[in-house]
N, C-alpha and C. Protein backbone atom coordinates (compact mmCIF):
# COMPACT_ATOMS: atom_id res chain seq x y z
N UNK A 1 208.12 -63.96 153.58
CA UNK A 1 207.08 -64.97 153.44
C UNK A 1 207.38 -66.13 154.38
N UNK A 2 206.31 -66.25 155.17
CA UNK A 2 206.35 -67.58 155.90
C UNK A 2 205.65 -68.95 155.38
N UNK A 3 206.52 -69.59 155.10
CA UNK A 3 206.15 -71.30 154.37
C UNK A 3 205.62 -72.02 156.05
N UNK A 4 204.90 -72.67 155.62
CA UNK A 4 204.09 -73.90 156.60
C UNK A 4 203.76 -74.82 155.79
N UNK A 5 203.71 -76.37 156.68
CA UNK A 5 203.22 -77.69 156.26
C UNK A 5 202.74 -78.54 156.77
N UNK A 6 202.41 -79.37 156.51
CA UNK A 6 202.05 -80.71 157.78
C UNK A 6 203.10 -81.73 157.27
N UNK A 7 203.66 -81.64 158.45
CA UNK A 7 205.39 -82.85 158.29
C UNK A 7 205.21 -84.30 157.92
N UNK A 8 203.33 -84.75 158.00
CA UNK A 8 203.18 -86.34 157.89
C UNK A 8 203.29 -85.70 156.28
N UNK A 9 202.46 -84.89 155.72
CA UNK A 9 202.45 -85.04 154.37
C UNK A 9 204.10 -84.13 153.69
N UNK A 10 204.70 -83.15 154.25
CA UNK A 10 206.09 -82.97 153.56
C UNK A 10 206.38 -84.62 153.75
N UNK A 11 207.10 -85.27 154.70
CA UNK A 11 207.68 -86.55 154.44
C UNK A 11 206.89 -87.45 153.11
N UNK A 12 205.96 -87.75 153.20
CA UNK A 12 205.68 -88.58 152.02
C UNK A 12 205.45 -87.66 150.72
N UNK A 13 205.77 -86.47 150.56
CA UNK A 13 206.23 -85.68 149.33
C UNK A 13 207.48 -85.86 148.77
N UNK A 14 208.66 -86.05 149.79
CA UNK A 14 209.78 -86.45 149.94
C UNK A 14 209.92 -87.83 149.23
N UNK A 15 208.90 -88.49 149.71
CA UNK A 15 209.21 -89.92 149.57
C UNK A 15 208.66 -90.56 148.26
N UNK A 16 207.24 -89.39 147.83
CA UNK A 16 206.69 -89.93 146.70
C UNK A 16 207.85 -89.05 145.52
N UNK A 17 207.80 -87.89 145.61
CA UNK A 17 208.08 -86.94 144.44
C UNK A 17 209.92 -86.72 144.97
N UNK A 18 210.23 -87.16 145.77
CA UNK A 18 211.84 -86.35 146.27
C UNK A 18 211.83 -85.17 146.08
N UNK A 19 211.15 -84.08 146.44
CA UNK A 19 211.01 -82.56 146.88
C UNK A 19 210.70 -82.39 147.73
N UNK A 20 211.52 -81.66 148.72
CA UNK A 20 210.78 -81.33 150.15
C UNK A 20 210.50 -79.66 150.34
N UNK A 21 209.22 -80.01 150.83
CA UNK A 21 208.36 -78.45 150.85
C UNK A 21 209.86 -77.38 151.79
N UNK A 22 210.41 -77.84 152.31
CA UNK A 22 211.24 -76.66 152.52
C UNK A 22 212.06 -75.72 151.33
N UNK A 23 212.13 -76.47 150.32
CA UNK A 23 212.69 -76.04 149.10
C UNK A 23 211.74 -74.92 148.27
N UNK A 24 210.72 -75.05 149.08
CA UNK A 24 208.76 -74.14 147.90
C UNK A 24 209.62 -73.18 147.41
N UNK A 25 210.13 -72.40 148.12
CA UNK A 25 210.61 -70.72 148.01
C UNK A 25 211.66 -70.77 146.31
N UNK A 26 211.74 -72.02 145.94
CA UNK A 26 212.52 -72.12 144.60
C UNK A 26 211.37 -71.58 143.70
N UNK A 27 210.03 -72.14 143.56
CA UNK A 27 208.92 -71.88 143.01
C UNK A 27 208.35 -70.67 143.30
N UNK A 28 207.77 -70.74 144.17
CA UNK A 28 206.84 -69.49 144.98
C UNK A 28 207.56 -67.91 144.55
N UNK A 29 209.27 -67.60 144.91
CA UNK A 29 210.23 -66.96 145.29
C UNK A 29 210.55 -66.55 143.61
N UNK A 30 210.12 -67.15 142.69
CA UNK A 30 211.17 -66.79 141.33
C UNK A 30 210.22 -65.79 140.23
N UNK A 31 211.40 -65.14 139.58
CA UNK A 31 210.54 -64.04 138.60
C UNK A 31 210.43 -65.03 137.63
N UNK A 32 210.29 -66.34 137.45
CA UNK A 32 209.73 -66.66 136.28
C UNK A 32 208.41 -67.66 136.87
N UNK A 33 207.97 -67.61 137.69
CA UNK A 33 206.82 -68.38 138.29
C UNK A 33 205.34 -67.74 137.71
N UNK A 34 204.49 -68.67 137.54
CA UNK A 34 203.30 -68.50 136.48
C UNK A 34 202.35 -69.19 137.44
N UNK A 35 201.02 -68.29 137.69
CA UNK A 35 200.10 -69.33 138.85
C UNK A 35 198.74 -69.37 138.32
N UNK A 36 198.33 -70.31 138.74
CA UNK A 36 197.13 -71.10 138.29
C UNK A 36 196.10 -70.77 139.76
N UNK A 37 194.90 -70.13 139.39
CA UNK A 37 194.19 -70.69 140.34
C UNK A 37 193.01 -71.57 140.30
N UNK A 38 193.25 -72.15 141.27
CA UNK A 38 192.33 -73.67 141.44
C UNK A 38 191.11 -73.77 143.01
N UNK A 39 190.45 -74.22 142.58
CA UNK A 39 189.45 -74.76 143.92
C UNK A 39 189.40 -76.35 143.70
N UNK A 40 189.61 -76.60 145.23
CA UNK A 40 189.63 -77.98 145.17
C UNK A 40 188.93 -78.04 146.90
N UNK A 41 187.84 -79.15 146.75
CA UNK A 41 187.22 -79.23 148.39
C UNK A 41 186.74 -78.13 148.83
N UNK A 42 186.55 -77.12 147.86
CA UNK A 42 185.93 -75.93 148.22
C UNK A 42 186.76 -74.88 148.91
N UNK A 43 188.57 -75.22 148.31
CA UNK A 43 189.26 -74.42 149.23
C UNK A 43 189.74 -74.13 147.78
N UNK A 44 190.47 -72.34 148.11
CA UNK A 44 191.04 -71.74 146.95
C UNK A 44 192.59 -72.46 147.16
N UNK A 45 193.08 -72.71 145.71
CA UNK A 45 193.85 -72.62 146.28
C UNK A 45 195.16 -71.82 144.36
N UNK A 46 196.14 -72.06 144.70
CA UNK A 46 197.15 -71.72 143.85
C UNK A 46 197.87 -72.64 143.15
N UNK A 47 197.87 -73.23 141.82
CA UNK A 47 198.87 -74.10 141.33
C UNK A 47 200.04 -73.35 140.74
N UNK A 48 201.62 -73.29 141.33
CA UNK A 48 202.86 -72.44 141.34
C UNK A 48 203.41 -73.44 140.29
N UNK A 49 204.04 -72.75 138.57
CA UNK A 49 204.70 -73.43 137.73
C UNK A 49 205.87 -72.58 137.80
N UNK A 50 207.15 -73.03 137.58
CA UNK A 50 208.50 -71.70 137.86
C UNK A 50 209.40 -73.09 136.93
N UNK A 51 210.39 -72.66 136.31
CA UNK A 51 211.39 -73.53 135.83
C UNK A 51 212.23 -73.13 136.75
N UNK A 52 212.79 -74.27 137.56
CA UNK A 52 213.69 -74.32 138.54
C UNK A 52 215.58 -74.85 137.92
N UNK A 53 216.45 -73.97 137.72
CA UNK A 53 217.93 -73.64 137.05
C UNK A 53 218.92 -74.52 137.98
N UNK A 54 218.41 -74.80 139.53
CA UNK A 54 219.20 -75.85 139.95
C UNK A 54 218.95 -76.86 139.61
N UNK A 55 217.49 -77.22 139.01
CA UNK A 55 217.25 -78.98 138.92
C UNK A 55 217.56 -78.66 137.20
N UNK A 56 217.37 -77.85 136.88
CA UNK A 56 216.72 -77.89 134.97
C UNK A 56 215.55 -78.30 134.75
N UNK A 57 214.53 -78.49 135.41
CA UNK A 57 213.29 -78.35 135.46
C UNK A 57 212.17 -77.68 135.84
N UNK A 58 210.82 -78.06 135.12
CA UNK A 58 209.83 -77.16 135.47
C UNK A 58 209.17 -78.32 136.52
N UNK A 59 209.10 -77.19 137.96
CA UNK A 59 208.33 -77.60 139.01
C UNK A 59 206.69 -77.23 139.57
N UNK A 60 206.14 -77.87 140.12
CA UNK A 60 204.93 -77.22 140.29
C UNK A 60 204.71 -77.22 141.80
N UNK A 61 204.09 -76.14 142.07
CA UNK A 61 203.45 -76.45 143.65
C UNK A 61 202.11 -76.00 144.17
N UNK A 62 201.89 -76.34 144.89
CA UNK A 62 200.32 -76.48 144.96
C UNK A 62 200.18 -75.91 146.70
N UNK A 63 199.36 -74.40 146.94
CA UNK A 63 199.76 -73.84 147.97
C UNK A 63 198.15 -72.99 148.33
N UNK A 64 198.05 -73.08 149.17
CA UNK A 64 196.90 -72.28 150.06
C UNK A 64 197.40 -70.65 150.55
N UNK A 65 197.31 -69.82 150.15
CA UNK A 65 197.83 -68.14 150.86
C UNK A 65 196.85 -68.11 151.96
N UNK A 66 197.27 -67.64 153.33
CA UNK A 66 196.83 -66.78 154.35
C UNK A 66 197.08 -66.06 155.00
N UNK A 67 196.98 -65.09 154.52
CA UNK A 67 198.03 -63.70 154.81
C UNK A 67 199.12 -63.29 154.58
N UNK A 68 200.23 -63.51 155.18
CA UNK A 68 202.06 -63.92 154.72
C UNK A 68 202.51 -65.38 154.55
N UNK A 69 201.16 -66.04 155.46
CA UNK A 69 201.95 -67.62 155.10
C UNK A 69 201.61 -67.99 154.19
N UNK A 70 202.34 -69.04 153.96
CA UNK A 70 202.50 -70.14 152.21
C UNK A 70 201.99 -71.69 152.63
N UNK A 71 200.88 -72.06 152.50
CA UNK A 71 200.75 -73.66 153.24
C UNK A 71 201.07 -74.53 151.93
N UNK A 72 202.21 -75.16 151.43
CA UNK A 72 202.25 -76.06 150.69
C UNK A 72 201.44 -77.51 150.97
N UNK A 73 200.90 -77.76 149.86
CA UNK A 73 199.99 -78.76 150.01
C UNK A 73 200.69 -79.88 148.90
N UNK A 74 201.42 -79.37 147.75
CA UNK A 74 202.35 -80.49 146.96
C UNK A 74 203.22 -79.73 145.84
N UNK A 75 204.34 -80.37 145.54
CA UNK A 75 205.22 -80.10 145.16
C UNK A 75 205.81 -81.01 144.68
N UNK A 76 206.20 -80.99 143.20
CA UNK A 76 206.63 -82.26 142.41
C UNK A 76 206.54 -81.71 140.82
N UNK A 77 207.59 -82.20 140.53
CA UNK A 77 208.16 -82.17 138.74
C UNK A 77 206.55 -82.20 138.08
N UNK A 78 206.57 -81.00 136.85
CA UNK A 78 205.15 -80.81 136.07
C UNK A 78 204.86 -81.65 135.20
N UNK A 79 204.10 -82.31 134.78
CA UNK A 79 203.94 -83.35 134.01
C UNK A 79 204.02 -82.51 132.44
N UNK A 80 204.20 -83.32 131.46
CA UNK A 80 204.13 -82.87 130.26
C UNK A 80 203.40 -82.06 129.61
N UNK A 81 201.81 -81.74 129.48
CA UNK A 81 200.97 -80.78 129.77
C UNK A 81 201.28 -79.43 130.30
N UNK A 82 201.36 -79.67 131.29
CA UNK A 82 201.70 -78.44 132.18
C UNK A 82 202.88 -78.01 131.74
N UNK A 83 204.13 -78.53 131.48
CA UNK A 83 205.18 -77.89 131.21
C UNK A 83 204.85 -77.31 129.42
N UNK A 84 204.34 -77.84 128.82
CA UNK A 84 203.81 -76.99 127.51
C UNK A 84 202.93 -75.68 127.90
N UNK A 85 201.87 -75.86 128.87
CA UNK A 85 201.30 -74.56 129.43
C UNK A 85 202.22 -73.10 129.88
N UNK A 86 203.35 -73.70 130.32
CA UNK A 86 204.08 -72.77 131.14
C UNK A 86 204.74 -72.53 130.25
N UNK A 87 205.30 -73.16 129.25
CA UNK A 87 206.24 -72.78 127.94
C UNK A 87 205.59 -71.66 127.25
N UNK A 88 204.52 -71.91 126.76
CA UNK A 88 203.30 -70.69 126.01
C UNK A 88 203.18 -70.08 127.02
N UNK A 89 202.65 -69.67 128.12
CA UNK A 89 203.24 -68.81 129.06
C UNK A 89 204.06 -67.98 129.24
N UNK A 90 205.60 -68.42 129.15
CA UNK A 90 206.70 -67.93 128.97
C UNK A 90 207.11 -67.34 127.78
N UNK A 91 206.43 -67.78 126.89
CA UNK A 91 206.80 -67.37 125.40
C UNK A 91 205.58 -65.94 125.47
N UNK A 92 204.44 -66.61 125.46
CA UNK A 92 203.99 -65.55 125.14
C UNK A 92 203.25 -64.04 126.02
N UNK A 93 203.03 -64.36 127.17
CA UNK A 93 202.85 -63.45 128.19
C UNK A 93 203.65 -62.92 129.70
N UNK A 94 204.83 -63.86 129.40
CA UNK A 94 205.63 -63.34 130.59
C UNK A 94 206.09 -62.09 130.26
N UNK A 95 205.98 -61.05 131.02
CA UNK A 95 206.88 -59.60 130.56
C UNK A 95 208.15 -59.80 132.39
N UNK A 96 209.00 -59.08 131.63
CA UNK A 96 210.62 -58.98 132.15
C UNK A 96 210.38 -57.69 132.91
């Protein structure tokens, strides 16, 4: 899988959330990742939930597919909501 970004917006991902899209493949990459799909601006896109074992948290990322590439568009710790979504998720429809 090839990850892509636009470096003005990785840097201020960095700067807002301290995650940098080079890291996606923690999310995107894991057998416990759960995806959402979303349209936003009339573009499809993917909301990526994965509990990430290096941070101890559940992360989210927010990604466009085109073909093999991965365009991260954001990436940042799941808010409370969402991490209950992904919990029932995990509890009740993840299969191993």
């Amino acid at each position: 899988m090839i990850y892509e970004w636009d470096e003005t917006k990785r840097q201020a991902n960095i700067e807002k959330h301290g995650l940098d899209f080079e890291d996606a493949r923690l999310v995107y990459e894991s057998r416990y990742r759960f995806e959402l799909p979303i349209k936003r601006s009339g573009e499809e896109r993917l909301q990526v939930f994965a509990y990430v074992f290096d941070l101890l948290t559940v992360l989210t990322l927010v990604v466009t597919r085109r073909s093999e590439r991965v365009r991260c568009i954001s990436f940042r710790r799941a808010h409370t909501e969402e991490i209950e979504v992904y919990h029932d998720w995990l509890a009740n429809e993840f299969k191993e």
